[in-house]
PDB file of N, CA and C in Angstrom:
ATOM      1  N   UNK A   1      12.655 -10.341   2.615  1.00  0.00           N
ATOM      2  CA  UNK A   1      11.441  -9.638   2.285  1.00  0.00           C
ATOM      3  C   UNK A   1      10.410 -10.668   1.837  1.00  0.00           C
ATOM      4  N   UNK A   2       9.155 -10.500   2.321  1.00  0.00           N
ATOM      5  CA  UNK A   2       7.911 -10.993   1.829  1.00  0.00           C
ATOM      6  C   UNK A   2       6.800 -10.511   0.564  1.00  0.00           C
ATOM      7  N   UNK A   3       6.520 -10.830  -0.064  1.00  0.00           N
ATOM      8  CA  UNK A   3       5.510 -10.242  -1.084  1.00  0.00           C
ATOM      9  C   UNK A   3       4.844 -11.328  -0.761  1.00  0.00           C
ATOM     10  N   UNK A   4       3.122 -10.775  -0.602  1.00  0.00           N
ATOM     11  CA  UNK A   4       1.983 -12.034  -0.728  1.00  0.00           C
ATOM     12  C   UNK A   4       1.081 -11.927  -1.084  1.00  0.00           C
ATOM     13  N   UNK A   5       0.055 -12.725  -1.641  1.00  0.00           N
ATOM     14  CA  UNK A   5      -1.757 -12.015  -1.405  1.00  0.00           C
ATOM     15  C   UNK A   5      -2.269 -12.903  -0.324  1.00  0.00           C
ATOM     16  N   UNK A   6      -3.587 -12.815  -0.331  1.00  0.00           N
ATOM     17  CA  UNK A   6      -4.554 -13.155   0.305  1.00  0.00           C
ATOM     18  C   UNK A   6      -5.831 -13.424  -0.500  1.00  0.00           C
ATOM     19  N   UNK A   7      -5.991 -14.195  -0.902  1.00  0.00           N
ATOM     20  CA  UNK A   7      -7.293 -14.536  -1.994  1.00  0.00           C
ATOM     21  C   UNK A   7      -9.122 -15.138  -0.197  1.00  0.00           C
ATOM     22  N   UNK A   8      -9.356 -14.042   0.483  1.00  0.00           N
ATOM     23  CA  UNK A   8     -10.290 -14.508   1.085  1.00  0.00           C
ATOM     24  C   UNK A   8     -11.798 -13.871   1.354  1.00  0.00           C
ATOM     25  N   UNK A   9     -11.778 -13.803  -0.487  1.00  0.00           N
ATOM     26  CA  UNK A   9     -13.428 -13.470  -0.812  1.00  0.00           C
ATOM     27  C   UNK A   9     -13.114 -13.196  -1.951  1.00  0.00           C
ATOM     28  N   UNK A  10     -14.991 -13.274  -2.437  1.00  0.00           N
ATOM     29  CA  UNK A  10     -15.004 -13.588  -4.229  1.00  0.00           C
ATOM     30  C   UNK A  10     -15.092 -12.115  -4.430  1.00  0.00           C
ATOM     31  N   UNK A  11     -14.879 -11.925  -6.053  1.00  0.00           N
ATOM     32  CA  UNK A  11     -14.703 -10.781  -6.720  1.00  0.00           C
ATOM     33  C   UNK A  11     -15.895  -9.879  -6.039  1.00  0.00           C
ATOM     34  N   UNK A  12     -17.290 -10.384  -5.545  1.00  0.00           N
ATOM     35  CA  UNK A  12     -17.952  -9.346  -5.933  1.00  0.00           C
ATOM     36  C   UNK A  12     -18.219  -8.851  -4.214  1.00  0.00           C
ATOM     37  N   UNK A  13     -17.729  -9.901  -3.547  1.00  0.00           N
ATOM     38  CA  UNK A  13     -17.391  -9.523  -2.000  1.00  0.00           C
ATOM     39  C   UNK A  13     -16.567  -8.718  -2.183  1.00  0.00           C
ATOM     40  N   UNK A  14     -15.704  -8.266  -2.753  1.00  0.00           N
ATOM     41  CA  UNK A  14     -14.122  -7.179  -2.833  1.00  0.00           C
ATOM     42  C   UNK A  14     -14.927  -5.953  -3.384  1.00  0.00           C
ATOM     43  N   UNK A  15     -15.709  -6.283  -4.239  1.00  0.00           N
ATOM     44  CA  UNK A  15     -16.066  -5.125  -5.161  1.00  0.00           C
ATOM     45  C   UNK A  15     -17.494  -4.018  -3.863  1.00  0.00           C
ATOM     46  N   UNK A  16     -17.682  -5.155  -3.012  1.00  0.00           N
ATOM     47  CA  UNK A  16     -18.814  -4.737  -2.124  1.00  0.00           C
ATOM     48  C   UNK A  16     -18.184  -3.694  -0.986  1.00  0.00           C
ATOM     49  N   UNK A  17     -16.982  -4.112  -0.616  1.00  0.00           N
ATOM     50  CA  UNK A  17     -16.022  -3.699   0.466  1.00  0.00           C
ATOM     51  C   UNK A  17     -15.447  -2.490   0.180  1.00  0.00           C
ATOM     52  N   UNK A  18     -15.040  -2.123  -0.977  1.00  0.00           N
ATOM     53  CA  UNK A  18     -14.650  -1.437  -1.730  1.00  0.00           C
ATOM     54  C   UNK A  18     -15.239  -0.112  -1.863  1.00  0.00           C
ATOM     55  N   UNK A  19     -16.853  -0.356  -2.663  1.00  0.00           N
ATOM     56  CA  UNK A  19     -17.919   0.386  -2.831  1.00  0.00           C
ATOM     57  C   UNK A  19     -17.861   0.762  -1.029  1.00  0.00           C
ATOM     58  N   UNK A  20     -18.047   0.121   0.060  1.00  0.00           N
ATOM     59  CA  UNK A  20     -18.613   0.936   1.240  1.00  0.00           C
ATOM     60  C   UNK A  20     -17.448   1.640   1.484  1.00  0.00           C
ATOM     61  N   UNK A  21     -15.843   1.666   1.925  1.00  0.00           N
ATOM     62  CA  UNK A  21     -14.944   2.319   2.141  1.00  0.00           C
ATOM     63  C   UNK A  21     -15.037   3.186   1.282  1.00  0.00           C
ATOM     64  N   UNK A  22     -15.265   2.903  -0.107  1.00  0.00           N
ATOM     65  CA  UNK A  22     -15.244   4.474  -0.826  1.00  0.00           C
ATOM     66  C   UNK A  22     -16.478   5.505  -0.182  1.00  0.00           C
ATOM     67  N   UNK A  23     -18.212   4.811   0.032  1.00  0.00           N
ATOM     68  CA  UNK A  23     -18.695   5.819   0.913  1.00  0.00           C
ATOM     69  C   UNK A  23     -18.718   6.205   2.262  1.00  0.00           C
ATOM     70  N   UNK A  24     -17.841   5.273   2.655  1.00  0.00           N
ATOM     71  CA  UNK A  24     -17.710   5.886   3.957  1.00  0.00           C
ATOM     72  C   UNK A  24     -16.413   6.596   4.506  1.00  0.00           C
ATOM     73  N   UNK A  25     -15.222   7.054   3.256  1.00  0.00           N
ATOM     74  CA  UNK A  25     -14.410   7.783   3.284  1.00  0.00           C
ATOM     75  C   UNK A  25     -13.235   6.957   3.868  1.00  0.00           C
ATOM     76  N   UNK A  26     -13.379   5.837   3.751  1.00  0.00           N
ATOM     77  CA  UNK A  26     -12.095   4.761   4.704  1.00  0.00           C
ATOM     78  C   UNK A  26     -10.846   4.743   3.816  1.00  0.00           C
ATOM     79  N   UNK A  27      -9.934   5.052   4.699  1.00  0.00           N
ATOM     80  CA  UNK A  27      -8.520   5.644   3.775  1.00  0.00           C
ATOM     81  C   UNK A  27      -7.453   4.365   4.407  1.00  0.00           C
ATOM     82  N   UNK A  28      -6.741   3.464   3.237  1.00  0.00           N
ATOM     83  CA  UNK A  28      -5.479   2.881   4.067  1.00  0.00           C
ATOM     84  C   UNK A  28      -4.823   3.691   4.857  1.00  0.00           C
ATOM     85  N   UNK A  29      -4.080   3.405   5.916  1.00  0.00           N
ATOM     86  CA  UNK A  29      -3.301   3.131   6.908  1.00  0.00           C
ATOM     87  C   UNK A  29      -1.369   3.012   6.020  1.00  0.00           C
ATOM     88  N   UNK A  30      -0.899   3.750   5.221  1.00  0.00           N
ATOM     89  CA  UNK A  30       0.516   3.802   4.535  1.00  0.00           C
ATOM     90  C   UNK A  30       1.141   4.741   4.642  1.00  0.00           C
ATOM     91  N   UNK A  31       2.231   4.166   4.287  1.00  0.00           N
ATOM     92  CA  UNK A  31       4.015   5.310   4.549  1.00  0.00           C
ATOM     93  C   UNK A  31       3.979   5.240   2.595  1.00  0.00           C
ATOM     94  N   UNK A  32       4.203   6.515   2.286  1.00  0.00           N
ATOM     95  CA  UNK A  32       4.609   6.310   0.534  1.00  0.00           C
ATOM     96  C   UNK A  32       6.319   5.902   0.757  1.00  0.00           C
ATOM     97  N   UNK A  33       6.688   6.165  -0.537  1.00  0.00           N
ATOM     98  CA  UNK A  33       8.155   6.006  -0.296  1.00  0.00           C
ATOM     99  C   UNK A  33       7.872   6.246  -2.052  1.00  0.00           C
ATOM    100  N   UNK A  34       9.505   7.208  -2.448  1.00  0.00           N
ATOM    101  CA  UNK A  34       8.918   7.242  -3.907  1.00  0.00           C
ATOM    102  C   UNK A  34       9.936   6.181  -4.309  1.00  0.00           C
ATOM    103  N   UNK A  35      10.124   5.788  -5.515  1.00  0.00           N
ATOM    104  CA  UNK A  35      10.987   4.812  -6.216  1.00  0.00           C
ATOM    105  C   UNK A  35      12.197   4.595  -6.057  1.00  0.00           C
ATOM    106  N   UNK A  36      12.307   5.720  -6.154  1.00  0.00           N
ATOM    107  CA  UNK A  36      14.120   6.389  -6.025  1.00  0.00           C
ATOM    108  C   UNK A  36      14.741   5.926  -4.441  1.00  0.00           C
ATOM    109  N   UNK A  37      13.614   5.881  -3.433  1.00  0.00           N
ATOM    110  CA  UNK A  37      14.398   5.805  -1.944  1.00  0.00           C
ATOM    111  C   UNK A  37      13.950   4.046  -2.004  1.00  0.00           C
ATOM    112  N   UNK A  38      13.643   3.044  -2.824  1.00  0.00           N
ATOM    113  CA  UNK A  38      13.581   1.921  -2.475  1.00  0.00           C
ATOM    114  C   UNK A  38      13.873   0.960  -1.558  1.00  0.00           C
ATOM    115  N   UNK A  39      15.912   1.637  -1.566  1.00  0.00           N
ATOM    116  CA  UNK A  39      16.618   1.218  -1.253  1.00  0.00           C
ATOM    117  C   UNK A  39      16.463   1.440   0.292  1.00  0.00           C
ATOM    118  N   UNK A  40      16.432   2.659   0.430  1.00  0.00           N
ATOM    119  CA  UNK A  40      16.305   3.140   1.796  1.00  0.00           C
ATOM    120  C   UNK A  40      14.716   2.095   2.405  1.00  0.00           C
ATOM    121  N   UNK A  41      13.333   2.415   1.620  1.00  0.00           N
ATOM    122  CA  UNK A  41      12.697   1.818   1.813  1.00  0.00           C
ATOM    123  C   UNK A  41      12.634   0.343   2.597  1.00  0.00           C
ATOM    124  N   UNK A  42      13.324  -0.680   2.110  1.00  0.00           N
ATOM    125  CA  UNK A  42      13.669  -2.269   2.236  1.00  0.00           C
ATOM    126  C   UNK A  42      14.350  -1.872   3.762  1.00  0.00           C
ATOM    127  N   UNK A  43      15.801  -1.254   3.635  1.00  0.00           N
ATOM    128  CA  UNK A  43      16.188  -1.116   5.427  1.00  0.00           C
ATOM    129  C   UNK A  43      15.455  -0.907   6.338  1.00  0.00           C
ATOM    130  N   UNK A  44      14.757   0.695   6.131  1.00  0.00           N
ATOM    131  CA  UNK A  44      13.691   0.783   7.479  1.00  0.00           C
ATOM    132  C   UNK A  44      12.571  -0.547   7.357  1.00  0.00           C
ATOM    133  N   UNK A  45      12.233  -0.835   6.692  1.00  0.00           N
ATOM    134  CA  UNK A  45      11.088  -1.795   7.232  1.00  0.00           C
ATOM    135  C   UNK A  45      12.041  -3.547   7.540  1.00  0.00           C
ATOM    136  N   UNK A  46      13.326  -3.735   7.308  1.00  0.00           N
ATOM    137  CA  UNK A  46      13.999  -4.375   7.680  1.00  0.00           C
ATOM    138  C   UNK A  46      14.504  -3.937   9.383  1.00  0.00           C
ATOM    139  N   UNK A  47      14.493  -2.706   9.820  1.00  0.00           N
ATOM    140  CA  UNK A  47      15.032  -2.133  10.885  1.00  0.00           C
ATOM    141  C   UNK A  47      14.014  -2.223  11.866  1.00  0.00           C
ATOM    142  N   UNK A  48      12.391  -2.792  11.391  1.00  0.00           N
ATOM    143  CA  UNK A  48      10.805  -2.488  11.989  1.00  0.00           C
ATOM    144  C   UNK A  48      10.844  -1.193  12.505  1.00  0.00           C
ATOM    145  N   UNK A  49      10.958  -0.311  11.232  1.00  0.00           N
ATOM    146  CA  UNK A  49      10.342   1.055  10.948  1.00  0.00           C
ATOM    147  C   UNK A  49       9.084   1.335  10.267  1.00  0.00           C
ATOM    148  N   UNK A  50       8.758   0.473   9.970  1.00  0.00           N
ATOM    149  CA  UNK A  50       7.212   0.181   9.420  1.00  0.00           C
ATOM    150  C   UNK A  50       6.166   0.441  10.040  1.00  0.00           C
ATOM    151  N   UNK A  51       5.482   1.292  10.415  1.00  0.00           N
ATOM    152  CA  UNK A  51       4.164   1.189  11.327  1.00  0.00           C
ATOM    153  C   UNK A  51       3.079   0.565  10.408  1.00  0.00           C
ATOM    154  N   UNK A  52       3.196   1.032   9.299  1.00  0.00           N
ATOM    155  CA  UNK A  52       1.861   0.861   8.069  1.00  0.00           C
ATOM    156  C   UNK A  52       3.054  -0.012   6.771  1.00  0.00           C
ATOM    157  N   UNK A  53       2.079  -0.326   5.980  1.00  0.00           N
ATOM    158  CA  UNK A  53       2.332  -0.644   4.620  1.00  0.00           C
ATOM    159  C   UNK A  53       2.755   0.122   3.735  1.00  0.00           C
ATOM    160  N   UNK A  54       4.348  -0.408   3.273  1.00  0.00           N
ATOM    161  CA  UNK A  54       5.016   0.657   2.573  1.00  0.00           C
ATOM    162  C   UNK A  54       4.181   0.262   0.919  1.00  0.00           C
ATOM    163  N   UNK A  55       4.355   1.717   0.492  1.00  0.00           N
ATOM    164  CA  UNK A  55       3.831   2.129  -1.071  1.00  0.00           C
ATOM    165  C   UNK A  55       4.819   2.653  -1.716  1.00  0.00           C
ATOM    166  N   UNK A  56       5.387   1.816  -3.113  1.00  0.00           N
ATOM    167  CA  UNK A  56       6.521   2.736  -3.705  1.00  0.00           C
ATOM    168  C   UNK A  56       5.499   3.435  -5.143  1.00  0.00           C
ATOM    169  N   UNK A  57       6.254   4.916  -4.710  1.00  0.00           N
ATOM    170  CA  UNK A  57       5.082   5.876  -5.846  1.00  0.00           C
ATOM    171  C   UNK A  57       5.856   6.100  -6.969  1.00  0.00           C
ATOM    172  N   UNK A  58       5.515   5.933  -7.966  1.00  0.00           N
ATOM    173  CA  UNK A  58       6.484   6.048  -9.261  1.00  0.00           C
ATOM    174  C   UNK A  58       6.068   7.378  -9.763  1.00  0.00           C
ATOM    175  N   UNK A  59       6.812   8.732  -9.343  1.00  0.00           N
ATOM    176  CA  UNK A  59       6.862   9.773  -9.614  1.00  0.00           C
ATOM    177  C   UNK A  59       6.777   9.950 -10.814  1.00  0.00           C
ATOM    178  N   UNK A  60       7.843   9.516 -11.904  1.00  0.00           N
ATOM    179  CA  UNK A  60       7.896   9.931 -12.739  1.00  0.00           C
ATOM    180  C   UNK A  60       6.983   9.336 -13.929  1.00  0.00           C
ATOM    181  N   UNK A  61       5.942   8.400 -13.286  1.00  0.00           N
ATOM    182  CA  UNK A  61       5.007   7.911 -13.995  1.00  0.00           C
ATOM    183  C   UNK A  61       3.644   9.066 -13.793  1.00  0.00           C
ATOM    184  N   UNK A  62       3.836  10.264 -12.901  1.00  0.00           N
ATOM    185  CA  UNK A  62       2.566  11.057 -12.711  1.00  0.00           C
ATOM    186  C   UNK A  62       2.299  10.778 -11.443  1.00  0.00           C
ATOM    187  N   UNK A  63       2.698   9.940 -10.728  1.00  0.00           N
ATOM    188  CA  UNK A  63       1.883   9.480  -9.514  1.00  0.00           C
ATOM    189  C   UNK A  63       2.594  10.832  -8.390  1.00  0.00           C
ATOM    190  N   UNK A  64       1.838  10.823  -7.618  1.00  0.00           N
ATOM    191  CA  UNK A  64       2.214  11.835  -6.390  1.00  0.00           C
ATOM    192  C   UNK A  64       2.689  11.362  -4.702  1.00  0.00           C
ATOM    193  N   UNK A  65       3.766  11.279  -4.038  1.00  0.00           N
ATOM    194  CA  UNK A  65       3.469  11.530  -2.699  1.00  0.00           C
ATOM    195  C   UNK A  65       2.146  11.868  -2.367  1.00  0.00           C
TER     196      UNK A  65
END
């Protein structure tokens, strides 16, 4: 597995990009996955079941599918 960033623009370039996707309604491209299926999570995108960028949602922190 990979974890990375990408540092390629300054804060207020991000903050600009940001502001227009929020008015122009631009939604990521993700699969959720809640906490609990992690496990499962890591295989399929090990299996290239991945179409999009997996998101693990921490339910029991409030967050939602």
């Amino acid at each position: 597995m990979h974890l990375g960033a990408s540092f390629i623009a300054s804060p207020s370039d991000l903050a600009e990009m940001l502001q227009f996707a929020g008015d122009k309604g631009i939604k990521p491209w993700i699969q959720k996955y809640p906490m609990d299926k992690v496990n499962q999570a890591v295989v399929d995108m090990h299996a290239g079941k991945a179409r999009y960028r997996y998101v693990l949602v921490n339910e029991q922190n409030g967050a939602k599918l």
